[in-house]
C-alpha atoms as a PDB file:
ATOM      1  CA  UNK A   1      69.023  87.479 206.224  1.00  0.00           C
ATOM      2  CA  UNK A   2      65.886  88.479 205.271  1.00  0.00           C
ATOM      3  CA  UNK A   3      63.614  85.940 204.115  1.00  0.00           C
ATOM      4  CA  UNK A   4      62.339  86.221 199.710  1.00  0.00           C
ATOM      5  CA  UNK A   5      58.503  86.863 201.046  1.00  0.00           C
ATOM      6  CA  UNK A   6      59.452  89.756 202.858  1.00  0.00           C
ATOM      7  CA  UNK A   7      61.959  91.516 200.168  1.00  0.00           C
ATOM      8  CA  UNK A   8      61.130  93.824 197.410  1.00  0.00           C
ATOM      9  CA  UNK A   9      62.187  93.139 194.165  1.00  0.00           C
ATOM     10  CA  UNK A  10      62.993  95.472 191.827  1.00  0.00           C
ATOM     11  CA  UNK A  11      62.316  94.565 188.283  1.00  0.00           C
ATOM     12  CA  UNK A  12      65.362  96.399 185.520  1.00  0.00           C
ATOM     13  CA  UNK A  13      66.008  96.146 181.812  1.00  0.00           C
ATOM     14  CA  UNK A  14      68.440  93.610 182.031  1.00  0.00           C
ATOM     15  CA  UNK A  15      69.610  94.164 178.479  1.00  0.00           C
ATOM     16  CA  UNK A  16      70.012  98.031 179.437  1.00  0.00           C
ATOM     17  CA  UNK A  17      74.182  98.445 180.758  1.00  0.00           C
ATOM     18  CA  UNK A  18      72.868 101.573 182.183  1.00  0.00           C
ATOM     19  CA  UNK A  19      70.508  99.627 184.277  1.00  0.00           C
ATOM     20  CA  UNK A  20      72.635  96.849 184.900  1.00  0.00           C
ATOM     21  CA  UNK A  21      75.287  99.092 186.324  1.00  0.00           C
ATOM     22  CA  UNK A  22      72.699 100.950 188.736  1.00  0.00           C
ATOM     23  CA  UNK A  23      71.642  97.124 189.715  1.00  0.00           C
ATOM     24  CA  UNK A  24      75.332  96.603 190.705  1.00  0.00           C
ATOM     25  CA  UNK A  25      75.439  99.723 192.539  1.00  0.00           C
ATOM     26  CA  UNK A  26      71.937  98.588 194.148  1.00  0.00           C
ATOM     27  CA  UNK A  27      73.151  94.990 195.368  1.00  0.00           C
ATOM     28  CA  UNK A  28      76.600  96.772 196.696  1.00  0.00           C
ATOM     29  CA  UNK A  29      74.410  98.978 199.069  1.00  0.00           C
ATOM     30  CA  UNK A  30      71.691  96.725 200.349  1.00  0.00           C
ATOM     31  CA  UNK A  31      74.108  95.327 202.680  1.00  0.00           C
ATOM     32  CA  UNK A  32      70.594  93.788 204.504  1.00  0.00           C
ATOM     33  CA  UNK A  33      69.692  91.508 201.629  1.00  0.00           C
ATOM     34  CA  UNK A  34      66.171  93.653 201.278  1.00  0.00           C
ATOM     35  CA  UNK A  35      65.825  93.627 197.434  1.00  0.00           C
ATOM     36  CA  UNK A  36      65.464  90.844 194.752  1.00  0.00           C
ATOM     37  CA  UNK A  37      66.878  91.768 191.629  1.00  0.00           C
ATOM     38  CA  UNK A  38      65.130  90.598 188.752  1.00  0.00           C
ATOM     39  CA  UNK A  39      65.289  91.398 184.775  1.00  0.00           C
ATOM     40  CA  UNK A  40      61.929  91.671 183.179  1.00  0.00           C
ATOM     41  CA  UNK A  41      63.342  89.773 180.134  1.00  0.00           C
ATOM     42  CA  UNK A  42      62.739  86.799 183.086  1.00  0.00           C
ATOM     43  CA  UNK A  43      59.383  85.851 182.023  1.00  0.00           C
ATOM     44  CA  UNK A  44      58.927  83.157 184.201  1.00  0.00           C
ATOM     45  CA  UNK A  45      60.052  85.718 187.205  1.00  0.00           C
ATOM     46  CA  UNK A  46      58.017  88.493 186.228  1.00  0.00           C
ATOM     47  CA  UNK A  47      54.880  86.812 185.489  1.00  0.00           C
ATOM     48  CA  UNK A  48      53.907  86.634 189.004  1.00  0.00           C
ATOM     49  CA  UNK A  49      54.022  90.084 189.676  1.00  0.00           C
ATOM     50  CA  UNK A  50      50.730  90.449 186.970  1.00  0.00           C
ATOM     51  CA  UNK A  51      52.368  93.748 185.106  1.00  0.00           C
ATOM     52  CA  UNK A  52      52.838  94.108 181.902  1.00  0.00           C
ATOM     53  CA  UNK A  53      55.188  93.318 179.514  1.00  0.00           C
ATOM     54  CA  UNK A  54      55.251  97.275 178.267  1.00  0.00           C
ATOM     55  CA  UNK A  55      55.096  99.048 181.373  1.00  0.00           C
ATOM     56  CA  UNK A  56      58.697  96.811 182.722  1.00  0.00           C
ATOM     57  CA  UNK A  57      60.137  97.912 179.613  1.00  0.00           C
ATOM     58  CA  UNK A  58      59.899 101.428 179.930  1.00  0.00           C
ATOM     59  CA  UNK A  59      60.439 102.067 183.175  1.00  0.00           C
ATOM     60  CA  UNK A  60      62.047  99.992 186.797  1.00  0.00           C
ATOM     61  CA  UNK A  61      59.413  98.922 189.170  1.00  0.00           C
ATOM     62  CA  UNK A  62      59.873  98.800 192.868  1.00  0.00           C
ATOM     63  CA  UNK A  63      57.347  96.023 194.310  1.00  0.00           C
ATOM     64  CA  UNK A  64      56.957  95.886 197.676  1.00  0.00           C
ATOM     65  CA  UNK A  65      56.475  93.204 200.014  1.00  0.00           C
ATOM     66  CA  UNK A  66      53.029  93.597 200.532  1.00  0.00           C
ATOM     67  CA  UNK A  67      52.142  94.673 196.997  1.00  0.00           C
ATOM     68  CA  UNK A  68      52.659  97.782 196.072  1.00  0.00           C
ATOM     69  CA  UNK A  69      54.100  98.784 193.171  1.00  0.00           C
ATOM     70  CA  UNK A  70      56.113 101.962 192.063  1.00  0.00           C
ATOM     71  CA  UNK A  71      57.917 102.536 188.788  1.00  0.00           C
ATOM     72  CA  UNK A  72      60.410 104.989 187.276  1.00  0.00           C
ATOM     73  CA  UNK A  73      60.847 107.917 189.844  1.00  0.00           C
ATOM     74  CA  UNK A  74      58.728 107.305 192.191  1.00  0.00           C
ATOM     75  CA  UNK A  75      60.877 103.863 192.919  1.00  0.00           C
ATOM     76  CA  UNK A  76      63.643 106.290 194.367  1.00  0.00           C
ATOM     77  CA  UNK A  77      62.535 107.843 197.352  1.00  0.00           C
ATOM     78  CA  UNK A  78      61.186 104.038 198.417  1.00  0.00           C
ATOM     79  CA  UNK A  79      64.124 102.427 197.916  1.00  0.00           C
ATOM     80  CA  UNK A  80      65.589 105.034 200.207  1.00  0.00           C
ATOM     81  CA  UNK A  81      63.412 103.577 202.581  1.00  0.00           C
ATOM     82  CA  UNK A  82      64.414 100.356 202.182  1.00  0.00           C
ATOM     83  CA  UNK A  83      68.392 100.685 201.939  1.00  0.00           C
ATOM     84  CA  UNK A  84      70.633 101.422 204.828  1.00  0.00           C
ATOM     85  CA  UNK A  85      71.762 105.093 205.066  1.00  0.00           C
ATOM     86  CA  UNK A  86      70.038 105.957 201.990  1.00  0.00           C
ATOM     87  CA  UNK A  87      66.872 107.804 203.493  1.00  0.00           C
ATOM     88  CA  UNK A  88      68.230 111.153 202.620  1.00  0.00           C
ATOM     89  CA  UNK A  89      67.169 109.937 199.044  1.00  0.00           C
ATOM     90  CA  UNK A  90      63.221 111.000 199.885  1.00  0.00           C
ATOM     91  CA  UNK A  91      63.617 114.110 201.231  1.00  0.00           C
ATOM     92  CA  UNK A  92      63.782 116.120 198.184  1.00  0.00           C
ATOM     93  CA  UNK A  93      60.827 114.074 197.190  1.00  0.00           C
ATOM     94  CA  UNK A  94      58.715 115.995 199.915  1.00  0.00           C
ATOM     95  CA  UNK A  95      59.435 119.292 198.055  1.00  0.00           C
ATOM     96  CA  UNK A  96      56.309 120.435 195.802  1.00  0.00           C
ATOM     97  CA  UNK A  97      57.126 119.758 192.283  1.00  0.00           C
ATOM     98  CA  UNK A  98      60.132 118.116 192.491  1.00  0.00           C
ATOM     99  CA  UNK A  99      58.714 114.339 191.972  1.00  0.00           C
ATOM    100  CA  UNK A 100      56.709 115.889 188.881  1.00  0.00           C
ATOM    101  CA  UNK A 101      60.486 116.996 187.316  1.00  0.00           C
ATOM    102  CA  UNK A 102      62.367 113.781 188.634  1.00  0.00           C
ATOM    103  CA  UNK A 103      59.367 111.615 186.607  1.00  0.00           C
ATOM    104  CA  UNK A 104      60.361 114.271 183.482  1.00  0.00           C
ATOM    105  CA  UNK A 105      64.026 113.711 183.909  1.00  0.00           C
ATOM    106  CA  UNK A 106      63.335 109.559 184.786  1.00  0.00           C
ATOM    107  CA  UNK A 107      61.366 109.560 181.200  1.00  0.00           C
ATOM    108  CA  UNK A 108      63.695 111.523 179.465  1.00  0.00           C
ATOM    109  CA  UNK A 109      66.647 109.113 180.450  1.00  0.00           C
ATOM    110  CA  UNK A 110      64.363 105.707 180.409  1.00  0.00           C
ATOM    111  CA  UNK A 111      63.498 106.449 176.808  1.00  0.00           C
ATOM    112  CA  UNK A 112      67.051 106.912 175.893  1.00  0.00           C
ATOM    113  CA  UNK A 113      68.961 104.436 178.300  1.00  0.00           C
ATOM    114  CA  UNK A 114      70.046 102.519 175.264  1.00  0.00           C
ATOM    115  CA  UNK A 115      71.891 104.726 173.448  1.00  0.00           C
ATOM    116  CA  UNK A 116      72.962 106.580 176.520  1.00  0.00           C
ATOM    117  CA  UNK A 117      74.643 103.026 177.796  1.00  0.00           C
ATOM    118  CA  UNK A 118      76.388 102.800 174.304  1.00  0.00           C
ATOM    119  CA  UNK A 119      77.517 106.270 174.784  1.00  0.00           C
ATOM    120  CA  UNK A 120      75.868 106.788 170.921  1.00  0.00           C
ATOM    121  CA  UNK A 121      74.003 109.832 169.699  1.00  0.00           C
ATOM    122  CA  UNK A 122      70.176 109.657 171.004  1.00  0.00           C
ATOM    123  CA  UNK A 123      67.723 109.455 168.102  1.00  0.00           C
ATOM    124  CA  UNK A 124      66.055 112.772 167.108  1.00  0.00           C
ATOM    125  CA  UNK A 125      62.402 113.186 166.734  1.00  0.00           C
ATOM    126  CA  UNK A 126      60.270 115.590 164.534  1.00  0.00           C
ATOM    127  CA  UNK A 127      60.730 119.099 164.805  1.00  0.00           C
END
């Protein structure tokens, strides 16, 4: 097994059953123990990391073993990386303009992940 200093941890809405259903999903195929799981309600967990409190609530962040951080989207395409038979998740990330849509879509879905868990109407706004 790999040893907590050399994992990643990926830091989720824990409140969110959208995100805690993708964390199940996560944990079922990291069959190499490479990622930490960790809800950014987890104060104590998250306070290490030095991000803040409004950034983990809007969007996942990937953080890397040797400190490098990436949030919303552009987590994807690393956690390919890092999960076993999952690499075919950055490809499409090499394509010009598609990580500028999947950070659209990401948004889109992070800023409605609430009601989208419930399965209840997203909120409108102006217009």
């Amino acid at each position: 097994m790999t040893s907590d200093s050399r994992r990643a941890t990926l830091i989720y809405d824990g409140e969110c059953g959208l995100c805690q259903r993708a964390v199940r999903r996560l944990r079922g195929l990291d069959r190499e123990r490479r990622l930490t799981f960790v809800a950014f309600q987890d104060e104590p967990a998250v306070r290490r990391f030095g991000l803040a409190l409004p950034a983990l609530a809007a969007a996942m962040h990937l953080v890397l073993s040797d400190g490098r951080v990436f949030s919303g989207a552009d987590a994807v395409p690393e956690l390919g990386r890092l999960l076993p038979g999952k690499r075919w998740w950055t490809w499409g990330f090499v394509v010009p303009g598609v990580r500028q849509v999947a950070r659209r879509v990401y948004g889109h879905i992070a800023r409605r992940r609430h009601c989208a868990a419930r399965g209840l109407p997203t909120p409108r706004t102006g217009g």
